[in-house]
N, C-alpha and C. Protein backbone atom coordinates (compact mmCIF):
# COMPACT_ATOMS: atom_id res chain seq x y z
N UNK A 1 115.54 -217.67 -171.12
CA UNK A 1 115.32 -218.29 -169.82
C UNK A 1 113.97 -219.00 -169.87
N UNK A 2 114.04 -220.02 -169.41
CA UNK A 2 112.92 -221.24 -169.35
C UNK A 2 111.48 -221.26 -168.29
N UNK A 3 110.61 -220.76 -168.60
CA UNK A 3 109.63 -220.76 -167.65
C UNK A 3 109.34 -221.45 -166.18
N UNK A 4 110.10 -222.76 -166.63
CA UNK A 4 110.36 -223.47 -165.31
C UNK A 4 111.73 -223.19 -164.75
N UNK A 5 112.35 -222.67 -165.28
CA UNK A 5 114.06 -222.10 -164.68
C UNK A 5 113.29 -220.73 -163.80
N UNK A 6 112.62 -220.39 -164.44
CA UNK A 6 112.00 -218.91 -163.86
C UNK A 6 111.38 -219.05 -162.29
N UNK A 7 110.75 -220.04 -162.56
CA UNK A 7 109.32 -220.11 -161.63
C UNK A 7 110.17 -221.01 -160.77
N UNK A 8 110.82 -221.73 -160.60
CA UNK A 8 112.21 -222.63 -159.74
C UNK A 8 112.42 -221.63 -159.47
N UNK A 9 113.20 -220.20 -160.08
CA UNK A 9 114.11 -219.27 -159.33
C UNK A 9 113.30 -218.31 -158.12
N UNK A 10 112.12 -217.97 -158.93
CA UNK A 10 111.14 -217.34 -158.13
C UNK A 10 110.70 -217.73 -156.63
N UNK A 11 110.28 -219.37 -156.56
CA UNK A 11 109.62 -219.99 -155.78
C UNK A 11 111.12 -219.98 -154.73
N UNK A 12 112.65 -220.00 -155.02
CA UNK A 12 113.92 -220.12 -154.00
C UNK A 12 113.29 -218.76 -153.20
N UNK A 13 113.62 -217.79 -154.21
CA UNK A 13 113.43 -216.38 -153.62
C UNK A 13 112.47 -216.02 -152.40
N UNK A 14 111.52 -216.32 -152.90
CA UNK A 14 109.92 -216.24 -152.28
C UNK A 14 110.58 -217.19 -150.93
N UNK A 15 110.79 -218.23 -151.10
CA UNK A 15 111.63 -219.10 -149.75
C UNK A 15 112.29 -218.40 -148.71
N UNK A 16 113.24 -217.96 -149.62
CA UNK A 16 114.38 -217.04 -148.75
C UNK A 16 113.86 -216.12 -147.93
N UNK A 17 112.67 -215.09 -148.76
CA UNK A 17 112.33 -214.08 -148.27
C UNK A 17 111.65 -214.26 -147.03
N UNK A 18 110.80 -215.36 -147.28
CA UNK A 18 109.85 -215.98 -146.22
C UNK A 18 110.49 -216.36 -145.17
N UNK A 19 112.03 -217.18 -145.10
CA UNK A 19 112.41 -217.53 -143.76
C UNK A 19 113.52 -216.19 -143.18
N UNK A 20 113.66 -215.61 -144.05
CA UNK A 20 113.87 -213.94 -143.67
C UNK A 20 113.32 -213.20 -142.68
N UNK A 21 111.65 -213.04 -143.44
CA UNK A 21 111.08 -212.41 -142.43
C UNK A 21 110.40 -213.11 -140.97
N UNK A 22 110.23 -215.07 -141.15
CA UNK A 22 110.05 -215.26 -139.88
C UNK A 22 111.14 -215.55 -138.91
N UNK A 23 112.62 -215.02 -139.17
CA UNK A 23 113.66 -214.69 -138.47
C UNK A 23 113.43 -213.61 -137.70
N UNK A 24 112.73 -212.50 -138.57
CA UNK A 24 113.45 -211.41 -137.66
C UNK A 24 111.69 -211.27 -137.27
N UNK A 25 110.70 -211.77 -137.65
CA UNK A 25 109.61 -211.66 -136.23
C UNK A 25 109.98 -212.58 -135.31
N UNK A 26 110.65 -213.78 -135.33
CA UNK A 26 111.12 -214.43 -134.58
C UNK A 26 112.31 -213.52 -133.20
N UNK A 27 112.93 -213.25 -133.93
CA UNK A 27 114.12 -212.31 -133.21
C UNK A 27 113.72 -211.33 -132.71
N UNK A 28 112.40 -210.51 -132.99
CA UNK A 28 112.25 -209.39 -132.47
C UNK A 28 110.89 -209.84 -131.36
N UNK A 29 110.47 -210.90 -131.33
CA UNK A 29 109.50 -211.48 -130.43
C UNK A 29 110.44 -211.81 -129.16
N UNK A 30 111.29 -212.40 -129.63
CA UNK A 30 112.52 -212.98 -128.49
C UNK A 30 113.42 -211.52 -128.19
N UNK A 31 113.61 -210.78 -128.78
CA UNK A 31 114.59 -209.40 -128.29
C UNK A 31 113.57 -208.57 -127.89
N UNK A 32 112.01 -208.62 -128.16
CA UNK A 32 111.54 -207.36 -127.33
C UNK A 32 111.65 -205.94 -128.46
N UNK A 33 112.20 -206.02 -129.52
CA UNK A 33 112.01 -204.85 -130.47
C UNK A 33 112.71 -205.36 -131.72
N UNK A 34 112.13 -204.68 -132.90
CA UNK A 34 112.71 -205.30 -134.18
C UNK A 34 113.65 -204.12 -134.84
N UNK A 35 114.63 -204.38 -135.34
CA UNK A 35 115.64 -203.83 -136.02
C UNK A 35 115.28 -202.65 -136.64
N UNK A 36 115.33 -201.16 -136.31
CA UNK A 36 114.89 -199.98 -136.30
C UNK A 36 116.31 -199.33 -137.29
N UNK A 37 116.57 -198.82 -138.19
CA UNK A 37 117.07 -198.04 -138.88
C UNK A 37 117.22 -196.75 -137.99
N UNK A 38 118.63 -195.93 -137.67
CA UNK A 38 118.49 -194.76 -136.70
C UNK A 38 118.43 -193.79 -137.84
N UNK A 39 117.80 -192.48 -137.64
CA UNK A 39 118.01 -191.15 -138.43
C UNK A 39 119.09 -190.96 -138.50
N UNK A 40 118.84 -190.25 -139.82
CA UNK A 40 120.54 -189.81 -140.05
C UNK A 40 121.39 -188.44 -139.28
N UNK A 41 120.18 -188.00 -138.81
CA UNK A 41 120.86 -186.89 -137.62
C UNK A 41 121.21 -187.49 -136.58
N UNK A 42 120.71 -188.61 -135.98
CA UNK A 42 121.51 -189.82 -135.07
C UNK A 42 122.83 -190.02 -135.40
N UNK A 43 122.84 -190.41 -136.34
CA UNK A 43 123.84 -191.31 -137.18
C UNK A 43 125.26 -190.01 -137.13
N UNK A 44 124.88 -189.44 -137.44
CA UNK A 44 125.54 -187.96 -137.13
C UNK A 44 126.07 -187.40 -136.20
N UNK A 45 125.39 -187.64 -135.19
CA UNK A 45 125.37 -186.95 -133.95
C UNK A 45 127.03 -187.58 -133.74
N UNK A 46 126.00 -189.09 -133.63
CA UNK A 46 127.15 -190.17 -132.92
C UNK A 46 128.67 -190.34 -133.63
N UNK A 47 128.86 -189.98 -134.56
CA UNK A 47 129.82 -189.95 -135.35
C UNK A 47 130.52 -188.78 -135.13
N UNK A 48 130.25 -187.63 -135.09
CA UNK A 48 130.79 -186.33 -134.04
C UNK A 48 131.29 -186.78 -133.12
N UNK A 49 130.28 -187.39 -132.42
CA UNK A 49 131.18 -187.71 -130.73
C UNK A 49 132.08 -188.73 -130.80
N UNK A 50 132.40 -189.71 -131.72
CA UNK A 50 133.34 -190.71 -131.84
C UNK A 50 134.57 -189.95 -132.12
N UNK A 51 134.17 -189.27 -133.99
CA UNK A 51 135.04 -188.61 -134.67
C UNK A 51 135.98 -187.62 -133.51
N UNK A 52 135.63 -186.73 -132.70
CA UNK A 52 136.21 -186.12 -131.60
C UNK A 52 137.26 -186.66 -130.32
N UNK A 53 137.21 -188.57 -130.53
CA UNK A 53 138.14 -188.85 -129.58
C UNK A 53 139.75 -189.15 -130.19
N UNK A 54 140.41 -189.19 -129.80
CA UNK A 54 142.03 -189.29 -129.93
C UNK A 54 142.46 -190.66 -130.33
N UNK A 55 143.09 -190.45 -131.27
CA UNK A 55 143.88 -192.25 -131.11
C UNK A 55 142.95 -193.12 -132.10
N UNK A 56 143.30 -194.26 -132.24
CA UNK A 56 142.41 -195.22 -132.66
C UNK A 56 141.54 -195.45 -131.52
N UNK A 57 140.21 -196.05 -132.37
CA UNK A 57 139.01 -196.20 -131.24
C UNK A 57 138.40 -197.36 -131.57
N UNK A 58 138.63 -198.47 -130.24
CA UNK A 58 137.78 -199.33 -130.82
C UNK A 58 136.30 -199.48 -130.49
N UNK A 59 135.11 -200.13 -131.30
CA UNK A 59 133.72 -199.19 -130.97
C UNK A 59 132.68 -200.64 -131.07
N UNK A 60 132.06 -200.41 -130.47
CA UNK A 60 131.36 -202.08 -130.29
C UNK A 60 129.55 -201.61 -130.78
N UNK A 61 129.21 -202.13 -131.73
CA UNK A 61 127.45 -201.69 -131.73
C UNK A 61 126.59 -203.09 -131.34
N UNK A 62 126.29 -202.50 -129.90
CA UNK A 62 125.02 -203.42 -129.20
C UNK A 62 123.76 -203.57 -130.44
N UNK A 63 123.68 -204.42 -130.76
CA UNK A 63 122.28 -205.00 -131.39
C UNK A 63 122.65 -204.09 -132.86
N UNK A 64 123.25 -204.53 -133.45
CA UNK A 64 123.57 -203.47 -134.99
C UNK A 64 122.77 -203.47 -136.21
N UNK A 65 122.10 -204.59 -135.99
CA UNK A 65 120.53 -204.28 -137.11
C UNK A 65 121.02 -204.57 -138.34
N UNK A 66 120.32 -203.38 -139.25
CA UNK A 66 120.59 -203.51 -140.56
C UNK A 66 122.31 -202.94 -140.56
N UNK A 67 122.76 -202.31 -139.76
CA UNK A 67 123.77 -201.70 -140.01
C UNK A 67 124.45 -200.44 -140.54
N UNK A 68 122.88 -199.70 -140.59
CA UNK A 68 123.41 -198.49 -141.11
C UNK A 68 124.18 -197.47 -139.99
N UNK A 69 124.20 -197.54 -138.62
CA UNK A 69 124.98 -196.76 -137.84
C UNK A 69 125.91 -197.24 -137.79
N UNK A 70 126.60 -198.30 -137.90
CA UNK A 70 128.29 -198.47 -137.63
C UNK A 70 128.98 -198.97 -138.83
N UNK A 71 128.22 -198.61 -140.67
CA UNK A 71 128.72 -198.43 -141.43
C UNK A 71 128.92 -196.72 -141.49
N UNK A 72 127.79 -195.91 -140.72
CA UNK A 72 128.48 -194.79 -140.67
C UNK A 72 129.46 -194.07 -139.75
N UNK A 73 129.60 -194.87 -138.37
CA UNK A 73 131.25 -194.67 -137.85
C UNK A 73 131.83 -194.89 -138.48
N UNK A 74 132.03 -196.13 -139.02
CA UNK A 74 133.21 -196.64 -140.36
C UNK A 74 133.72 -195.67 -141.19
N UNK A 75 132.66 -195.06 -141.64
CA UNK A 75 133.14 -194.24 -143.17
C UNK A 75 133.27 -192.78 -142.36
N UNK A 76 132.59 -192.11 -140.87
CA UNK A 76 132.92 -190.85 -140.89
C UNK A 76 134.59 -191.06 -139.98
N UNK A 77 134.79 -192.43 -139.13
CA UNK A 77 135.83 -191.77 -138.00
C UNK A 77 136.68 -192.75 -138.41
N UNK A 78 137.76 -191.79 -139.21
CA UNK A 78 138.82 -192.96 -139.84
C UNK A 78 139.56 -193.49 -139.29
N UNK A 79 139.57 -193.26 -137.55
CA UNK A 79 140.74 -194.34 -137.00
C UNK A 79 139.93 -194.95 -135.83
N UNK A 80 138.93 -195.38 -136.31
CA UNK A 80 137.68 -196.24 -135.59
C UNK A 80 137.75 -197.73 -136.70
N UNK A 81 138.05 -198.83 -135.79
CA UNK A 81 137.61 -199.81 -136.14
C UNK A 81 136.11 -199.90 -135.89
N UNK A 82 135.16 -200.65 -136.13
CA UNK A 82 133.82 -200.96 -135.76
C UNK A 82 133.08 -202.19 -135.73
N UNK A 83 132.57 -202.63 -134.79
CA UNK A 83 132.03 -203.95 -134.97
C UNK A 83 130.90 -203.89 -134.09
N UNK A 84 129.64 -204.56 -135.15
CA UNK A 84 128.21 -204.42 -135.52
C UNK A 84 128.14 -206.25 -134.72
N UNK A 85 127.24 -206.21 -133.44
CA UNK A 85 126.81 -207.73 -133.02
C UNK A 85 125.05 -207.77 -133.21
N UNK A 86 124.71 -208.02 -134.03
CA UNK A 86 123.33 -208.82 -133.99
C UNK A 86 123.18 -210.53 -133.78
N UNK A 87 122.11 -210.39 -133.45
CA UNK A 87 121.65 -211.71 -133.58
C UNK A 87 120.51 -212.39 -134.61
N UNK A 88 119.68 -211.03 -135.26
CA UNK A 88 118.85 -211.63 -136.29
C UNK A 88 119.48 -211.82 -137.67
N UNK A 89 119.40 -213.10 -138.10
CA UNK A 89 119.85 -213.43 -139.37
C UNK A 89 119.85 -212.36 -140.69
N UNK A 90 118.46 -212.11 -140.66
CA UNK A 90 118.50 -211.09 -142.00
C UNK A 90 119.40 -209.87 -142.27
N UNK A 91 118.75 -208.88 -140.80
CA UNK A 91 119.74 -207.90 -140.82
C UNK A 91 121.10 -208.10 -140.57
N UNK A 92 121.53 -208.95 -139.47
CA UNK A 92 122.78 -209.56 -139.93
C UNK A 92 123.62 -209.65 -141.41
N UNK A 93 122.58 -210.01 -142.32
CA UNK A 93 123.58 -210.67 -143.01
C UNK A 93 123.31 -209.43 -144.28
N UNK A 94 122.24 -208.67 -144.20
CA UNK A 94 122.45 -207.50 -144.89
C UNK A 94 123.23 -206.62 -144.91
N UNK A 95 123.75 -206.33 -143.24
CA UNK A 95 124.75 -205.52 -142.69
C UNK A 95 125.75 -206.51 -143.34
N UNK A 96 126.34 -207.63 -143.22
CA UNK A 96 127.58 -208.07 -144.00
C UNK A 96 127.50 -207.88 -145.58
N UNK A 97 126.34 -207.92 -146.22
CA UNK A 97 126.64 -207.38 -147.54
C UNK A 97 126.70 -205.85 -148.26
N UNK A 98 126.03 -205.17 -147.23
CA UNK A 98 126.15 -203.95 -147.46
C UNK A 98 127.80 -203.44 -147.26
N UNK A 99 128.07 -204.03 -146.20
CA UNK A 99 130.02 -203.55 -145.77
C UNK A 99 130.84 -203.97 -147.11
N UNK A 100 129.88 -205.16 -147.41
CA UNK A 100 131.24 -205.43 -149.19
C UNK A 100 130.92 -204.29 -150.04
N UNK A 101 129.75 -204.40 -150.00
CA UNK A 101 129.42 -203.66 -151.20
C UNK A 101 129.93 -202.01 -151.50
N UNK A 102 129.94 -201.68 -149.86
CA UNK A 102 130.85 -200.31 -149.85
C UNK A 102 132.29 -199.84 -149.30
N UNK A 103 132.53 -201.53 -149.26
CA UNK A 103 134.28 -201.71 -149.03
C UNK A 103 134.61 -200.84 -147.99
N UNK A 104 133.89 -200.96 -147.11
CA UNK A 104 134.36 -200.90 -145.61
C UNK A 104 135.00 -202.00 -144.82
N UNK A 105 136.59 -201.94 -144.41
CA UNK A 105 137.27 -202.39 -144.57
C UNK A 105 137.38 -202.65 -143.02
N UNK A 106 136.87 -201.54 -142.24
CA UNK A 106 136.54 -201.06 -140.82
C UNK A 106 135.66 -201.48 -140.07
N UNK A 107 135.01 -202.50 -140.27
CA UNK A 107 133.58 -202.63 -139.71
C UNK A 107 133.17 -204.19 -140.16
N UNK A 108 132.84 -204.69 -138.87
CA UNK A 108 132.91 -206.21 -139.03
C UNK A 108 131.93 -206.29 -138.63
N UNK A 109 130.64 -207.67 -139.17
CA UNK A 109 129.52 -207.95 -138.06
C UNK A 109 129.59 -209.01 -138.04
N UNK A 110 129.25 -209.44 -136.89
CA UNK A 110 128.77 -210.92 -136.48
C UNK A 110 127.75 -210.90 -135.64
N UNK A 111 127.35 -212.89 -135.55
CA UNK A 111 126.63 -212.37 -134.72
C UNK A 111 127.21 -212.77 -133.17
N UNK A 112 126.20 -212.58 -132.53
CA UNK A 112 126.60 -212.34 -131.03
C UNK A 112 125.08 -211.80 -129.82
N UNK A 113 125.16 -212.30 -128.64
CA UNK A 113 124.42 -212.18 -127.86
C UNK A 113 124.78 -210.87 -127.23
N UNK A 114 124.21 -209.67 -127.54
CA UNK A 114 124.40 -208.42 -126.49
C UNK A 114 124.61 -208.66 -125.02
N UNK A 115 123.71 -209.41 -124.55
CA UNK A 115 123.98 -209.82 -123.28
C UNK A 115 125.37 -210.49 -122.50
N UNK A 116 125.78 -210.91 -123.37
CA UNK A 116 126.82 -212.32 -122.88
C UNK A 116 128.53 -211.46 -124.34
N UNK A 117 128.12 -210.30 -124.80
CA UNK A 117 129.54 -209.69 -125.09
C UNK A 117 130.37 -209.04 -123.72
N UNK A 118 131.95 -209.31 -125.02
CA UNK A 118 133.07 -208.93 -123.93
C UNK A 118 133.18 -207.29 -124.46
N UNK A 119 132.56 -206.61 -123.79
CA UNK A 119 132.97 -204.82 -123.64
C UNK A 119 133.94 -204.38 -123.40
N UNK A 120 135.03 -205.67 -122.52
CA UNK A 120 136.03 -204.72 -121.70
C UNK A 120 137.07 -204.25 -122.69
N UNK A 121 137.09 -204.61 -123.87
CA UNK A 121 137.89 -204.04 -125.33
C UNK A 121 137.46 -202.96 -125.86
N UNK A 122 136.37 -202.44 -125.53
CA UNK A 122 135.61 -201.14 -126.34
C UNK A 122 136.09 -199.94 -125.67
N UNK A 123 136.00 -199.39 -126.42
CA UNK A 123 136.71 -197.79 -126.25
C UNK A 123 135.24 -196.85 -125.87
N UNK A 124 134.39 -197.11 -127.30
CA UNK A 124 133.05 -196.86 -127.06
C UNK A 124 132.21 -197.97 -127.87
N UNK A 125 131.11 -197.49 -126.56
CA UNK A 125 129.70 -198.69 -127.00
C UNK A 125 128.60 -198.15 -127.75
N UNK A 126 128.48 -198.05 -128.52
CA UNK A 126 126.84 -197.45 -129.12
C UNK A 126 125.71 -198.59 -128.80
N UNK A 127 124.57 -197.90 -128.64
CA UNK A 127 123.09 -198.44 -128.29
C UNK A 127 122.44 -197.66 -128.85
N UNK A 128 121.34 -198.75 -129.94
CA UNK A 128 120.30 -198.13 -130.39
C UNK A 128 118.79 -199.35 -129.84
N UNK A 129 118.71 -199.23 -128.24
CA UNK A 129 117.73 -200.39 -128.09
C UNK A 129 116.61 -199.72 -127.14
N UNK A 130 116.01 -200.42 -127.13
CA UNK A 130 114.64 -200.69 -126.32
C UNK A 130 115.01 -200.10 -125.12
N UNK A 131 113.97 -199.75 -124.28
CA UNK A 131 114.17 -199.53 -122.16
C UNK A 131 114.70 -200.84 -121.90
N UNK A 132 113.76 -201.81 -122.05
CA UNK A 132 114.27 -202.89 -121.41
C UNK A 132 115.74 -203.74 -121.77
N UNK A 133 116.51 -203.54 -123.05
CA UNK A 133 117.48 -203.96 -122.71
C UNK A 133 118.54 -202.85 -122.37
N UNK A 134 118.04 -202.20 -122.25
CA UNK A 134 119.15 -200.96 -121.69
C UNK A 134 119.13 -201.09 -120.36
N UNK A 135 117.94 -200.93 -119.85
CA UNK A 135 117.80 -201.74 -118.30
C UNK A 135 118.68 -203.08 -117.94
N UNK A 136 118.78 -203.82 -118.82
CA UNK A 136 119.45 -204.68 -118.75
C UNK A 136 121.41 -204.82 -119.09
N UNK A 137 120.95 -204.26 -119.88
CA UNK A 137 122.62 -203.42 -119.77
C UNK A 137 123.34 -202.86 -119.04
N UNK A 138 122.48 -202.27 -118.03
CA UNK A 138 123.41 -201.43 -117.16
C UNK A 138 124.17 -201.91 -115.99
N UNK A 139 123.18 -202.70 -115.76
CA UNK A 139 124.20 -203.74 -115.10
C UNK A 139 125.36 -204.19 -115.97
N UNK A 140 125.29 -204.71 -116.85
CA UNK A 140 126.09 -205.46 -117.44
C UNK A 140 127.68 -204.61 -117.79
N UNK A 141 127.02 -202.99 -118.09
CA UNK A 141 127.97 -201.71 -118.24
C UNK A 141 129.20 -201.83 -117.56
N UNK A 142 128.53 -201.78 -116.11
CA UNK A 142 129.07 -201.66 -115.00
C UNK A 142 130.17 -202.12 -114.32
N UNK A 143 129.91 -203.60 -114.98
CA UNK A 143 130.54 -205.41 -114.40
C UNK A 143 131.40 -204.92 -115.78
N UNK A 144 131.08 -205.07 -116.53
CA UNK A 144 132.32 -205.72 -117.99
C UNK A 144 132.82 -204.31 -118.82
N UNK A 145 132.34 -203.05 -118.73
CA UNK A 145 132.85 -202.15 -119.32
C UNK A 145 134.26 -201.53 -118.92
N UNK A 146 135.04 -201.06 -119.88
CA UNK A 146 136.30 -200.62 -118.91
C UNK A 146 136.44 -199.21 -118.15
N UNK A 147 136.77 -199.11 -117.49
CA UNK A 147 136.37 -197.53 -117.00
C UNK A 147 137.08 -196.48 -117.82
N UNK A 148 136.62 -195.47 -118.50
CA UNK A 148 136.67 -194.53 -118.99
C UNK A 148 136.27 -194.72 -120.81
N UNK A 149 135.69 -195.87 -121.05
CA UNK A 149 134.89 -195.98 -122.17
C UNK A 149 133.76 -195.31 -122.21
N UNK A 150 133.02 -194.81 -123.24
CA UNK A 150 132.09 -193.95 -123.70
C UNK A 150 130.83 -194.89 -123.70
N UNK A 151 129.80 -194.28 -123.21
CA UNK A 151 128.48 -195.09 -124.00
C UNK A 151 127.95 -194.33 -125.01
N UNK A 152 127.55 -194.61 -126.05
CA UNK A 152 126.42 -193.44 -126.46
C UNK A 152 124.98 -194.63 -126.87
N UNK A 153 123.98 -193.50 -126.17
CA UNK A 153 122.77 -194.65 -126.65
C UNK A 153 121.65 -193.52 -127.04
N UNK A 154 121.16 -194.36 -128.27
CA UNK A 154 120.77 -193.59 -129.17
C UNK A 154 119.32 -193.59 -128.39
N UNK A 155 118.40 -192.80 -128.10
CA UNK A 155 116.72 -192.44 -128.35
C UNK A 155 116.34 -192.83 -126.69
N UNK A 156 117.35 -194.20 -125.93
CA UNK A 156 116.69 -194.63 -124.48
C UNK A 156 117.93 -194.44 -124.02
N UNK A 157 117.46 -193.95 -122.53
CA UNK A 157 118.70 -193.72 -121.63
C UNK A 157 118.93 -195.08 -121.13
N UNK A 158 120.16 -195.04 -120.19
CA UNK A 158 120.74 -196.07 -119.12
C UNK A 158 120.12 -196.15 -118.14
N UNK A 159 118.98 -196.72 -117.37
CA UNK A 159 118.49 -196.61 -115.93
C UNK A 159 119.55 -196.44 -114.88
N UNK A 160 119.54 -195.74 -113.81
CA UNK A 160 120.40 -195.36 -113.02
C UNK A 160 122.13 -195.08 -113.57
N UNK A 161 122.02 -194.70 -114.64
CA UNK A 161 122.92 -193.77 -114.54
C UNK A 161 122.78 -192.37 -114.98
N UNK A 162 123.57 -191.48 -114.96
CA UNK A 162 123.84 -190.36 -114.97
C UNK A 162 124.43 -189.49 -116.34
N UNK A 163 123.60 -188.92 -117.92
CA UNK A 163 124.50 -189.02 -118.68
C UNK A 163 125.26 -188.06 -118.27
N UNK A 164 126.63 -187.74 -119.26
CA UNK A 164 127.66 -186.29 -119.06
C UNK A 164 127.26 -185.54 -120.36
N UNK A 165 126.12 -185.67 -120.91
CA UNK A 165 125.62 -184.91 -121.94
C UNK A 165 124.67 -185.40 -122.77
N UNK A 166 123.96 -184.56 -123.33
CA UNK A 166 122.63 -185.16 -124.55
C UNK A 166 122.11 -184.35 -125.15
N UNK A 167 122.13 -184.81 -126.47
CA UNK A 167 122.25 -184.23 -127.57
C UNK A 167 121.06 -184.37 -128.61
N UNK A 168 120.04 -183.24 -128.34
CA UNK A 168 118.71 -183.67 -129.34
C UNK A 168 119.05 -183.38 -131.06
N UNK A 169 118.81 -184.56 -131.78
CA UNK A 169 118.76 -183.93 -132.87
C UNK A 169 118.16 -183.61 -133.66
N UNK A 170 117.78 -183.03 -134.70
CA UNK A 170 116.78 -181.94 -134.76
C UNK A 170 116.14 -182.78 -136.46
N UNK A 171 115.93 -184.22 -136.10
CA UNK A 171 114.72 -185.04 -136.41
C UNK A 171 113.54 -184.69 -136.27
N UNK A 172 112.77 -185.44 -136.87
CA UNK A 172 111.13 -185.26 -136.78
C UNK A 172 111.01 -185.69 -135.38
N UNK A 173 111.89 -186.42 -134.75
CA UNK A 173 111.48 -186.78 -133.47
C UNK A 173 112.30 -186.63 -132.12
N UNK A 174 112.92 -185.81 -132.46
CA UNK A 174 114.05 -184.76 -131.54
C UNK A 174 114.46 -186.28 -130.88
N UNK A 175 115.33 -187.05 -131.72
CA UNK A 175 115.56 -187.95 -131.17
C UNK A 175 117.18 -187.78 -130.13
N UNK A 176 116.77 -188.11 -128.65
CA UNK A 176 118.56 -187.84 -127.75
C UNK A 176 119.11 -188.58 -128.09
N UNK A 177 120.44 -188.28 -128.07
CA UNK A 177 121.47 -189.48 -128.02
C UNK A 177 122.10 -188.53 -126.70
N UNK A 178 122.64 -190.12 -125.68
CA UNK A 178 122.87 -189.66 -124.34
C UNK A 178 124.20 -190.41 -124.38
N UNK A 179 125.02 -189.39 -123.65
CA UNK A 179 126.44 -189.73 -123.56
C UNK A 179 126.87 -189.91 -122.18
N UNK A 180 128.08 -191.39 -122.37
CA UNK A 180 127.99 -191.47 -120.52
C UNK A 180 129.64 -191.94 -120.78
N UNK A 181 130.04 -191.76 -119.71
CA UNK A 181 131.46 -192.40 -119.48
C UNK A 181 131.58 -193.27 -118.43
N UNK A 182 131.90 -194.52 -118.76
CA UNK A 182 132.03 -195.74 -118.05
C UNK A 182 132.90 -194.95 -116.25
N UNK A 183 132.21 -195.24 -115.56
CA UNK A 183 133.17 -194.92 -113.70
C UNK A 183 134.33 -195.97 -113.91
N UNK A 184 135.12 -195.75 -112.70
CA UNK A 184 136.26 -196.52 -112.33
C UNK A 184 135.39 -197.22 -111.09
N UNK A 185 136.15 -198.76 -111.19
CA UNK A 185 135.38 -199.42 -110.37
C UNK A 185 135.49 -199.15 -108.87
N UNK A 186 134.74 -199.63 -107.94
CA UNK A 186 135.14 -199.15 -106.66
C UNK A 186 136.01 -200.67 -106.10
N UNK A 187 136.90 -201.22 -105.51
CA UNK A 187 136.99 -201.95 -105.20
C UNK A 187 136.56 -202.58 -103.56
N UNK A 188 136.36 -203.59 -103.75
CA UNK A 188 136.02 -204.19 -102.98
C UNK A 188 136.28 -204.43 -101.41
């Protein structure tokens, strides 16, 4: 290999990496928090409480990051489809290479605006975000979720709602995961 084939390949890389990382300070300046990896006693938790429902489940992950929580619904709850919506490029597209790479067949990402997704298809929603877009979610829960879908949100609760359980796990940072079940709407 040719010193200038080298130093060409190097200088792409170094490129890549660079508009990599001013993606996701970009994305996490504009989202308010940057793409957090959950513990694996999280990861756990939440996969219990999926693994435990009936039927196929379809499972939606608000803000999916690198992707390590809804490659692990994938691989623990075998009749869980899963689909991972980010919006930052990198982890985005790590989460799509990591799913080849471990032929998860179950688990799709794209990207997508948390705000402006259709929920009313989810069975359950996982959240691993910030107060403030959970604050912001709950409204959104409310309006577009279907009634008797699951939330689970990992570490921040739902403002004004109520969970039906929570579950510390026994992390360095007794991190909750809070479980809620979508109401039936009231009509109008």
């Amino acid at each position: 290999m040719s010193s200038t084939f080298y130093s060409t390949f190097m200088t792409i890389v170094a490129g890549v990496v660079l508009i990599g990382l001013v993606s996701i300070v970009y994305r996490s300046w504009r989202n308010g928090i940057s793409p957090m990896p959950s513990s694996a006693q999280a990861r756990r938790a939440v996969s219990t409480v999926i693994g435990r429902m009936n039927g196929p489940v379809r499972v939606i992950e608000a803000g999916s990051g690198w992707g390590h929580l809804a490659l692990h619904i994938a691989e623990r709850c075998k009749e869980c489809t899963v689909e991972g919506v980010e919006n930052a490029s990198l982890p985005l597209w790590t989460s799509k290479l990591a799913r080849f790479a471990l032929w998860r067949s179950k688990v799709i990402f794209r990207r997508g605006d948390i705000y402006k997704e259709a929920y009313e298809q989810a069975d359950v929603i996982v959240c691993y975000l910030y107060p403030g877009a959970m604050k912001r979610l709950s409204g959104i829960f409310k309006e577009k979720a279907k009634p008797g879908a699951r939330i689970i949100s990992v570490c921040f609760a739902l403002p004004d709602w109520q969970p039906n359980g929570v579950i510390v796990c026994s992390d360095v940072y007794r991190t909750p995961v809070y479980l809620y079940d979508v109401p039936n709407r009231i009509p109008e």
